[in-house]
Protein backbone atom coordinates (compact mmCIF):
# COMPACT_ATOMS: atom_id res chain seq x y z
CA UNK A 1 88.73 157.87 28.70
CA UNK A 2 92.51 156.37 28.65
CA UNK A 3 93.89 156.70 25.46
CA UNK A 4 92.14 153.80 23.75
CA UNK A 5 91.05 154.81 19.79
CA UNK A 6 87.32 154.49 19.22
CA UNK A 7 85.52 151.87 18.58
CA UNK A 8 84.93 153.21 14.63
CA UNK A 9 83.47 151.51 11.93
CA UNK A 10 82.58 147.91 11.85
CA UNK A 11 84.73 145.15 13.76
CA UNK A 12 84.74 141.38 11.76
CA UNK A 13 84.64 138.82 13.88
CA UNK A 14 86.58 135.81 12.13
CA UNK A 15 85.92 132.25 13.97
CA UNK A 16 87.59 129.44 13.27
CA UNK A 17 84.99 126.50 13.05
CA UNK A 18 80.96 126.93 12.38
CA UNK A 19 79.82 124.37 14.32
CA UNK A 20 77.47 124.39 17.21
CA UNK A 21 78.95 127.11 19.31
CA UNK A 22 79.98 129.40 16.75
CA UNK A 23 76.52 129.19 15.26
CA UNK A 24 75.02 129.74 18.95
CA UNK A 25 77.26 132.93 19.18
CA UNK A 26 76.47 134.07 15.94
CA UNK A 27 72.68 133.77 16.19
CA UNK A 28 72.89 135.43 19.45
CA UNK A 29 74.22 138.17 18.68
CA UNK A 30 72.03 138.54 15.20
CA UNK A 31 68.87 138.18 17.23
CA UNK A 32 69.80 140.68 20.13
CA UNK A 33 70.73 143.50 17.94
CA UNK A 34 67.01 143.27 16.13
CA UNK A 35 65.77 143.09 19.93
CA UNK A 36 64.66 139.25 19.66
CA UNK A 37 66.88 138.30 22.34
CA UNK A 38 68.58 138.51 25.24
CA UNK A 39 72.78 138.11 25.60
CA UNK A 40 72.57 136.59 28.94
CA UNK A 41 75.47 135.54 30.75
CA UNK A 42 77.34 138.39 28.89
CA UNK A 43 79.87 140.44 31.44
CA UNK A 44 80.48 142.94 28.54
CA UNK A 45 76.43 143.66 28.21
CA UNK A 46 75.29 143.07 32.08
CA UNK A 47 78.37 143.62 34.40
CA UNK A 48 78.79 146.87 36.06
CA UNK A 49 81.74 147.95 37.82
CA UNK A 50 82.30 149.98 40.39
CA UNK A 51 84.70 153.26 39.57
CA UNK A 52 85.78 155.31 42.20
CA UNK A 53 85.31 155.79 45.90
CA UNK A 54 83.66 157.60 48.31
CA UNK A 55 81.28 160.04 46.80
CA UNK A 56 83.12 159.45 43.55
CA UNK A 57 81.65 156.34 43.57
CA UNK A 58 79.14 155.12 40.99
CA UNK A 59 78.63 151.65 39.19
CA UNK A 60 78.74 151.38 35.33
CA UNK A 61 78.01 149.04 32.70
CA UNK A 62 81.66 148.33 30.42
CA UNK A 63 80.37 150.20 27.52
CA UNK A 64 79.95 153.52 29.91
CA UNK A 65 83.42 153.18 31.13
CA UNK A 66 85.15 151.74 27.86
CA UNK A 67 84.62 152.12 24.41
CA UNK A 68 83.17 148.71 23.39
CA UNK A 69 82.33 147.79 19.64
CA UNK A 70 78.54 147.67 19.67
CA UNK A 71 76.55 144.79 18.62
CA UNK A 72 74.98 146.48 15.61
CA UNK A 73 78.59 146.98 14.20
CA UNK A 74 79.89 143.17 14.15
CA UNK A 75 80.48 141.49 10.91
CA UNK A 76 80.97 137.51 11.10
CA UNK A 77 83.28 135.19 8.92
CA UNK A 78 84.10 132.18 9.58
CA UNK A 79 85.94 128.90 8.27
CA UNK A 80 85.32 125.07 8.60
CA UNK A 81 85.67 121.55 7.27
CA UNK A 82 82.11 121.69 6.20
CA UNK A 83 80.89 123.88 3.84
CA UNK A 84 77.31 124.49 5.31
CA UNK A 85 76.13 128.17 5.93
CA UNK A 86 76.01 129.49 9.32
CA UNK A 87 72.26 128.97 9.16
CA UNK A 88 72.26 125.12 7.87
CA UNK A 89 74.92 124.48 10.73
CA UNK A 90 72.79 125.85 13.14
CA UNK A 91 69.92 123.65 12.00
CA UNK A 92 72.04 120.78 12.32
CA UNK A 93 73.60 122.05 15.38
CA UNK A 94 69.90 121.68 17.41
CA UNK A 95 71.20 123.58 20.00
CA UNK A 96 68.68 126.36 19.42
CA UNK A 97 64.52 126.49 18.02
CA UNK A 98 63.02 127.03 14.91
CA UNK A 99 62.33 130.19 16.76
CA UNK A 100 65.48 132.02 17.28
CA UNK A 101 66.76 130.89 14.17
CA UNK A 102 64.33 131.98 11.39
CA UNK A 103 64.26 135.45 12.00
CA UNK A 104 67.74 135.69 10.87
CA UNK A 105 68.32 133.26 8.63
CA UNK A 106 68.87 135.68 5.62
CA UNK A 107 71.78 136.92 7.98
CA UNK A 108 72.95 133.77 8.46
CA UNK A 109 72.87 132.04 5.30
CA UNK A 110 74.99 134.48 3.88
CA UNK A 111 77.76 133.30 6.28
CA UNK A 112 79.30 130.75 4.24
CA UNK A 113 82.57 129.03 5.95
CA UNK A 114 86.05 129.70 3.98
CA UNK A 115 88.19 126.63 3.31
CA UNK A 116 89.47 125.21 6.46
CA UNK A 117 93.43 124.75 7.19
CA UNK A 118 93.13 121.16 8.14
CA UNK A 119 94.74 118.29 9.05
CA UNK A 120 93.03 115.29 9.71
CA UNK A 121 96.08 113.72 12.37
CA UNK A 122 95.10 116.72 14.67
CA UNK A 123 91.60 115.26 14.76
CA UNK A 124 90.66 112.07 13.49
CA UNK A 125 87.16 112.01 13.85
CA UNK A 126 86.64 114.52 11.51
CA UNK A 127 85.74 114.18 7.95
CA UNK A 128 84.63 117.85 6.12
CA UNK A 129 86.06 118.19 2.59
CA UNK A 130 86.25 122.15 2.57
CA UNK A 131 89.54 122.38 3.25
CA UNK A 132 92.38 124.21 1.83
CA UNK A 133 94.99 122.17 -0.57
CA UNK A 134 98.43 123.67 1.20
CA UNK A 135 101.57 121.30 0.48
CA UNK A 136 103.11 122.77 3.55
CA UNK A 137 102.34 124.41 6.96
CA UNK A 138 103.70 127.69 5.32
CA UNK A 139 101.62 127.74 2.70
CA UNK A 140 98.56 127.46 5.10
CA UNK A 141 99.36 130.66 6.68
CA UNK A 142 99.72 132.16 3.56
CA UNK A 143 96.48 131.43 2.40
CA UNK A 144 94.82 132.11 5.64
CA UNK A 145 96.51 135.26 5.46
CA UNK A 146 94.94 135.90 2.69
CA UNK A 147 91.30 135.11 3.32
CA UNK A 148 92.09 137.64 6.05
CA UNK A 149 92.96 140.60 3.76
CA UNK A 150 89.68 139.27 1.54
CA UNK A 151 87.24 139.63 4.28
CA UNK A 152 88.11 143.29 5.15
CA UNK A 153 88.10 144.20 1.76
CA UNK A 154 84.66 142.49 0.62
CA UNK A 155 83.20 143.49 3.92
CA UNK A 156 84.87 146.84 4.38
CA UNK A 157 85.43 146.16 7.89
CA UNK A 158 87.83 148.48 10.30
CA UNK A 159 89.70 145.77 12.19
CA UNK A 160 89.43 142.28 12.79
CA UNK A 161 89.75 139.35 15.50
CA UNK A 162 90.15 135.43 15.64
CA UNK A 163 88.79 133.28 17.75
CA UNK A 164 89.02 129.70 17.95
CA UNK A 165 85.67 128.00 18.49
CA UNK A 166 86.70 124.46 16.38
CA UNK A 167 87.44 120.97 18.09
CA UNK A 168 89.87 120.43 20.25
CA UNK A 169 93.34 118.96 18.42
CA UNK A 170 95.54 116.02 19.61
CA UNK A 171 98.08 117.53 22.10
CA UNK A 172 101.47 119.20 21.35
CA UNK A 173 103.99 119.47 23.93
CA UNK A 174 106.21 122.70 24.03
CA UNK A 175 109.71 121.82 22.43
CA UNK A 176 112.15 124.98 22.93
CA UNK A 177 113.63 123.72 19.37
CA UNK A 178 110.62 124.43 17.55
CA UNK A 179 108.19 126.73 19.53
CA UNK A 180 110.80 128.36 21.52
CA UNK A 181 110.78 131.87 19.21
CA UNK A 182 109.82 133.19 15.84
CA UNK A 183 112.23 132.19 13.83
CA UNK A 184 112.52 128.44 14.63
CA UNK A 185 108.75 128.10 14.35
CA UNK A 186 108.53 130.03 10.72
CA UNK A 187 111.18 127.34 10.40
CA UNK A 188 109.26 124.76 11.37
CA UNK A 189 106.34 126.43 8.93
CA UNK A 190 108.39 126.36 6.21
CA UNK A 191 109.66 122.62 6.59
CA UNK A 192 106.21 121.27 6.80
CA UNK A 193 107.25 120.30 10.39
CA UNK A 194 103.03 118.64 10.86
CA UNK A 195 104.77 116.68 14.02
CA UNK A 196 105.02 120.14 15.85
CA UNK A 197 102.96 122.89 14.10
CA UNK A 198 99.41 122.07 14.52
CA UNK A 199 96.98 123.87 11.84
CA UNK A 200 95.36 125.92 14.66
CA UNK A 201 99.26 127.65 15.22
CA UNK A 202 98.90 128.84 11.41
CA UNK A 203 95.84 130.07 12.59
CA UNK A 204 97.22 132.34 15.22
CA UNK A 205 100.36 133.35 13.23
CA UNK A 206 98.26 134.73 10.24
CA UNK A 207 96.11 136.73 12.62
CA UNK A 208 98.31 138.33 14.24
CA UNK A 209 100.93 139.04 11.52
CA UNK A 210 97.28 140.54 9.60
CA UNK A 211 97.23 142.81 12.46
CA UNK A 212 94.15 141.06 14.72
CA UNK A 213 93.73 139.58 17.45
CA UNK A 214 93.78 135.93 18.11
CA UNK A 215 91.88 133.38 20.94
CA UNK A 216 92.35 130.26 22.00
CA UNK A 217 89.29 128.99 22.76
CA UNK A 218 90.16 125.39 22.75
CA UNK A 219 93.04 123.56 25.06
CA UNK A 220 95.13 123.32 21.75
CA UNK A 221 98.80 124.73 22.91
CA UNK A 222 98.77 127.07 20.25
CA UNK A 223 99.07 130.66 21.55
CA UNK A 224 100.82 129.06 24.80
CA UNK A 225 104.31 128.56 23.60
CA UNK A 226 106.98 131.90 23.52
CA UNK A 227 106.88 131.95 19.73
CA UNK A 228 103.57 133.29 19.70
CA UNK A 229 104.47 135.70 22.89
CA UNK A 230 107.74 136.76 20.62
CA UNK A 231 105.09 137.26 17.47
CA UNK A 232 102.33 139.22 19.38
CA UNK A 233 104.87 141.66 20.95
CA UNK A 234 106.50 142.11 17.43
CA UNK A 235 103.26 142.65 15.98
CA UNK A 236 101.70 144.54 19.25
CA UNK A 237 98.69 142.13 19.40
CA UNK A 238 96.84 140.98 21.82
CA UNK A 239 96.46 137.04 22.49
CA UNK A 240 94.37 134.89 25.02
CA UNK A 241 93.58 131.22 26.01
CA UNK A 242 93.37 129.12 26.80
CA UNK A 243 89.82 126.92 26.08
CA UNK A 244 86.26 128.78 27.50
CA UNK A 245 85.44 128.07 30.83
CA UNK A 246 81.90 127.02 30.62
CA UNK A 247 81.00 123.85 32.49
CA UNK A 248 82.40 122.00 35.12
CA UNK A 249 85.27 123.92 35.38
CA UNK A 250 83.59 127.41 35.98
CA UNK A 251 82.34 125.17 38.75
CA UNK A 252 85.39 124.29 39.89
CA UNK A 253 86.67 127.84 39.97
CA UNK A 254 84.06 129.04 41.77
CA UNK A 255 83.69 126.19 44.38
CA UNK A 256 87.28 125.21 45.40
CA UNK A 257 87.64 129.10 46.71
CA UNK A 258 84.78 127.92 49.25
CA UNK A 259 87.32 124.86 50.60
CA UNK A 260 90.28 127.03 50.53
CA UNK A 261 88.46 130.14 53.05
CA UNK A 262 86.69 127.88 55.04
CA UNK A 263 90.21 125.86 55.40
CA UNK A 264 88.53 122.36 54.96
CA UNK A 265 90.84 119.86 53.54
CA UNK A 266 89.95 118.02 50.59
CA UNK A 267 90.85 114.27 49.73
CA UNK A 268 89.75 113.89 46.24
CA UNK A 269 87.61 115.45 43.48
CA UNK A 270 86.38 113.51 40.67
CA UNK A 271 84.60 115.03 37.52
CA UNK A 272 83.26 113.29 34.55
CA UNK A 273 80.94 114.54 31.63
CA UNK A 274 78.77 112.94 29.46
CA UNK A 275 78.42 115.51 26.04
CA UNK A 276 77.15 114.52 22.92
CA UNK A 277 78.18 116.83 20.26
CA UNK A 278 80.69 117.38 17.47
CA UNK A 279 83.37 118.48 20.79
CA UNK A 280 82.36 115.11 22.48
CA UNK A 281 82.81 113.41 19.16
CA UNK A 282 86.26 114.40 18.46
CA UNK A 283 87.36 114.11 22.33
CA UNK A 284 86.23 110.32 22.01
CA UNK A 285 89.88 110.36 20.67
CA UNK A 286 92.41 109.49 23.61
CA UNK A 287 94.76 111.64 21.88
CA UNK A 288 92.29 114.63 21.73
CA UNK A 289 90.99 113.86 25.18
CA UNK A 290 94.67 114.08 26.52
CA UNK A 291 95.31 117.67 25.45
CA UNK A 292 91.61 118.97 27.35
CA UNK A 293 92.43 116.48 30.21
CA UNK A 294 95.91 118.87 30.86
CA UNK A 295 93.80 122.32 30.92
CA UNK A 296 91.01 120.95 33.28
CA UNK A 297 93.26 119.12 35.54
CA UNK A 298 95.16 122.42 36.40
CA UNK A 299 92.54 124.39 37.89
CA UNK A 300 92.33 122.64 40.91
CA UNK A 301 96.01 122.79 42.35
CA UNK A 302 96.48 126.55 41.28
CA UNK A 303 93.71 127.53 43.79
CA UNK A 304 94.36 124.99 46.68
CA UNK A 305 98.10 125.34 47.07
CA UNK A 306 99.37 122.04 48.86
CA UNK A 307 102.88 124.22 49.96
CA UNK A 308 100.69 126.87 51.62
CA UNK A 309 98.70 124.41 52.84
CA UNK A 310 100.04 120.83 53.25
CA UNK A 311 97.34 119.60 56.10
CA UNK A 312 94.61 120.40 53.71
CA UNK A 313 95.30 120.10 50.31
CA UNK A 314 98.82 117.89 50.38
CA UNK A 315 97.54 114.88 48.93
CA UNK A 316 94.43 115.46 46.59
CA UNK A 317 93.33 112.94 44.25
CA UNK A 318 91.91 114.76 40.96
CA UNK A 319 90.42 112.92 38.10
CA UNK A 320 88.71 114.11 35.02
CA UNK A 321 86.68 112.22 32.74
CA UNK A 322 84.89 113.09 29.39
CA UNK A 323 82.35 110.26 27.69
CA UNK A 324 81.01 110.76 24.32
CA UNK A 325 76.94 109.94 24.27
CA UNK A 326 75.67 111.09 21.12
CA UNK A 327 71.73 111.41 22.85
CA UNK A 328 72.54 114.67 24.45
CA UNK A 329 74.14 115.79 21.87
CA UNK A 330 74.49 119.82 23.27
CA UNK A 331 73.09 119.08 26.65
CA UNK A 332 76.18 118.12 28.38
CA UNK A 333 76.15 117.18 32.22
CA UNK A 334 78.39 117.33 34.77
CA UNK A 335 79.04 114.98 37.70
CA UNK A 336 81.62 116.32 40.76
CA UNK A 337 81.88 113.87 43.66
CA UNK A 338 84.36 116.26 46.07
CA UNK A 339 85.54 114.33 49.54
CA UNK A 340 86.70 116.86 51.67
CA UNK A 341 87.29 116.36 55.45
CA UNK A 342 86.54 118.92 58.67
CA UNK A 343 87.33 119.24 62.02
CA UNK A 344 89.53 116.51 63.82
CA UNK A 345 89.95 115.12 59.94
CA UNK A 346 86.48 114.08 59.97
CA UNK A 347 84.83 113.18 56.33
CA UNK A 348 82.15 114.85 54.60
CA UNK A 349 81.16 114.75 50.59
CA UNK A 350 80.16 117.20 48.32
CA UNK A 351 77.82 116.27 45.03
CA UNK A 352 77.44 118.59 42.15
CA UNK A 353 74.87 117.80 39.28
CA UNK A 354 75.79 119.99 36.60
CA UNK A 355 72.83 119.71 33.60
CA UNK A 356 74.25 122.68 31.31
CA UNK A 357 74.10 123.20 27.72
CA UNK A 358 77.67 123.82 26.09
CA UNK A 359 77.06 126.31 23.69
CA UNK A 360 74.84 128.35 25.53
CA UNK A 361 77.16 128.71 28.39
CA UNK A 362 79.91 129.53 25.73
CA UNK A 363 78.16 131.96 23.39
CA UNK A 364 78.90 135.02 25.73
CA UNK A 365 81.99 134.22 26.12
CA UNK A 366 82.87 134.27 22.78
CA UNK A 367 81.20 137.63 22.83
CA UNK A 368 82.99 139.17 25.40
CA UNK A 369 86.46 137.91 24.59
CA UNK A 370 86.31 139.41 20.97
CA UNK A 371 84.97 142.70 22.17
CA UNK A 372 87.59 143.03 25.07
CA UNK A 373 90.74 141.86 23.20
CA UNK A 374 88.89 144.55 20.18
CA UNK A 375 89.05 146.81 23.02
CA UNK A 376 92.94 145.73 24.39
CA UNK A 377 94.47 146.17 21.02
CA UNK A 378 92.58 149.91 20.42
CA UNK A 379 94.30 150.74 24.13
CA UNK A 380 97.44 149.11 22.96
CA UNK A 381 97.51 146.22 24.93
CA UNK A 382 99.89 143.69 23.77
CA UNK A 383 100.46 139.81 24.61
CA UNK A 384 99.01 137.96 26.70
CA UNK A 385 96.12 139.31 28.12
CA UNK A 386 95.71 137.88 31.85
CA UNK A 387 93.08 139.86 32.18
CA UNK A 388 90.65 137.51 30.21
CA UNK A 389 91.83 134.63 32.33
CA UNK A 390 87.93 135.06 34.22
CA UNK A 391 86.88 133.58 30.57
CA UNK A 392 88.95 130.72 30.13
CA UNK A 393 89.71 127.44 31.76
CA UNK A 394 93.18 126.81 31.48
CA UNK A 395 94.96 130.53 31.40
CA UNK A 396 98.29 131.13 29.87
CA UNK A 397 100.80 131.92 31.89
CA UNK A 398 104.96 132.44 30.96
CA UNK A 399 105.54 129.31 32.27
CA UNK A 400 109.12 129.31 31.23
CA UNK A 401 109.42 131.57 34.21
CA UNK A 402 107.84 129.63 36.89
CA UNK A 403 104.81 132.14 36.37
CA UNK A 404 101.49 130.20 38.41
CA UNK A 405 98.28 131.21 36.60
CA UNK A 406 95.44 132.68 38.43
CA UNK A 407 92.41 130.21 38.40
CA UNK A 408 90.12 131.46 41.23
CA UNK A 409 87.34 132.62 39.74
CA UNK A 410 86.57 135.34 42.00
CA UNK A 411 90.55 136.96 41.84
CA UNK A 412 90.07 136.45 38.03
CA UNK A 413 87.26 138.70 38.08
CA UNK A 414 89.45 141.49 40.06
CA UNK A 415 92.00 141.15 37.76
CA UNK A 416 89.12 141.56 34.84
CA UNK A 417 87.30 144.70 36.77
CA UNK A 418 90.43 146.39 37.15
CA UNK A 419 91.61 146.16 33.15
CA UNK A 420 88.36 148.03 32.45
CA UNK A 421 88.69 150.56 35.04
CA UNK A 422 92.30 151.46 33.69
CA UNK A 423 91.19 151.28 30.53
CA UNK A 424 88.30 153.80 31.39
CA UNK A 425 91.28 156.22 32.60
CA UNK A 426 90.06 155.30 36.28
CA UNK A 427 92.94 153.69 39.28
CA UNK A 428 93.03 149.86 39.20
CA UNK A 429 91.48 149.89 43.59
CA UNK A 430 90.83 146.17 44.03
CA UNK A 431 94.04 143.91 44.73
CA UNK A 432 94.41 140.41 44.88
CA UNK A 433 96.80 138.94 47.80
């Protein structure tokens, strides 16, 4: 091995929001370590990766090359609006049977959400009343900070990460004045600024100034503005984001890399969803909407460049659309009409019929991105982790730079492979170009 510390003692997992796919994540993993289920779609329990060459070479699963945190030694917490247990929000969730619920419900019923930091500008549509009473944003990273310190010491837990798995808030742009480094955002904290810190960014600032990792699983800008970078340098802890890739734009990820090495132009390529549950809800809010519609819409133009390629892909039309139907309510589907052209400019079309189900597509993701960014800040990874971009649909990237992000899926996954090898103490041998 590198020098990463073992995985010792138990590693809380602390996710912000109980809803539907935190309960799917949690029930998961409950069920597979008793040997009830499976975690499919899990890189960090199927993958295997190739290490070395020649007749040095032999393919591993991540735990044989890494030191992962095992299944058996996760401890859940979790806060929300509503003050339901982890098992009554999976009821009401009906993402999952009777089934694959029961057997752990003495697990999950004693997963009772903390008070949430909440503000009900950064998403209208919800209306929970377990949420803390802070008279600033400062005082809601102190108390989150403090329900931090509580969980290790009630559950005697080693180290800790945050995830993000709770709606999506209305947007907020990146303003240099306020986001632009530590001190003008504890500034900002401190003034009850609400107009430019958003709840989730007290979130993030407690976690990592507790010493744990934080991810963005949502578009929310949170993580994404150099504040944060400044803070998880300063603290040495890893961050990621932004929003799991599950749907339509794992699609996307996957399917534009077929236009752009078969050099076929493409015209236009329209997406709309129809998704019923407590997400769809509180993206039924233009002002919510706008802040996913930014992180889907930048997938597309980061993997077909139009100044590499100007014949092709100089003038593509992209439109995204999400419509809240309550009947599906989990079972969200995914319509792509792509118009792409051929030889001599002909035209051809493209239809993709995407019936998926949310949270089951973003369960293992959840999985895998606390175990890996566990695993980053044991090998003393810091920042953003690019790495993790394969996981997420709109990856952060120092934009302040000029820095593109990386949003083919299949370069994502050599940047992924190669984190683990050099982790494992192996050479990084795959390169993207």
């Amino acid at each position: 091995m590198a020098n990463v510390k073992p995985a010792e003692g138990k590693l809380g997992i602390m996710v912000v929001g109980c809803g539907a796919v935190a309960t799917t994540f949690m029930t998961g993993v409950l069920m597979a370590r008793k040997g009830l289920a499976k975690p499919v779609g899990s890189v960090t329990q199927y993958d295997k990766i190739r290490v070395g060459k020649g007749e040095q070479k032999k393919y591993l699963h991540y735990q044989d090359i890494v030191p992962l945190a095992k299944l058996e030694d996760i401890v859940f917490g979790t806060w929300d609006v509503y003050p339901q247990n982890a098992y009554q929000a999976a009821v009401y969730a009906e993402v999952l049977k009777a089934k694959d619920i029961e057997p752990v419900r003495d697990e999950l019923e004693k997963i009772v959400p903390l008070k949430a930091a909440f503000d009900k500008n950064y998403a209208k549509r919800l209306d929970g009343d377990n949420v803390k009473d802070c008279k600033t944003r400062w005082e809601m990273v102190e108390a989150l900070r403090n329900d931090i310190v509580e969980f290790k010491q009630q559950t005697g837990v080693n180290r800790v990460v945050v995830i993000w798995a709770a709606s999506t808030e209305i947007y907020v742009p990146y303003e240099e004045k306020f986001h632009g480094t530590i001190a003008a955002l504890e500034q900002a904290m401190k003034d009850d600024d609400r107009e430019h810190v958003a709840p989730s960014m007290c979130y993030a600032y407690a976690a990592l100034t507790e010493g744990c990792p934080f991810i963005m699983g949502a578009p929310n800008t949170t993580v994404d503005i150099p504040a944060m970078w400044e803070l998880a340098e300063k603290t040495r802890m890893p961050i990621a984001g932004k929003d799991f890739k599950t749907g339509q734009t794992l699609v996307k990820s996957g399917f534009a890399p077929i236009l752009k090495v078969r050099n076929l132009g493409l015209n236009g390529w329209f997406s709309t969803n129809i998704l019923g549950n407590r997400d769809g809800l509180v993206l039924d809010e233009p002002a919510n909407f706008h802040t996913k519609e930014v992180s889907k819409l930048s997938t597309l133009e980061t993997i077909l460049k139009k100044e590499e390629q100007p014949d092709l892909y100089g003038d593509i039309y992209h439109k995204v659309r999400i419509n809240y139907y309550p009947p599906r309510n989990d079972d969200k589907e995914g319509w792509d009409n792509i118009d792409i052209f051929g030889w001599m400019g002909y035209p051809m079309q493209i239809k993709i019929n995407f019936l998926c189900r949310d949270s089951i597509l973003a369960a293992p993701l959840l999985l895998d991105l606390t175990l890996l960014s566990d695993l980053a800040a044991r090998a003393g990874r810091y920042g953003t982790q690019r790495f993790l971009s394969f996981f997420l649909k709109s990856p952060m990237h120092d934009f302040t730079k000029g820095e593109v992000p990386v949003n083919n899926l299949f370069d994502q996954y050599v940047m992924l492979k190669n984190a683990v090898r050099e982790m494992g103490g192996y050479e990084a041998d795959e390169e993207i170009d």
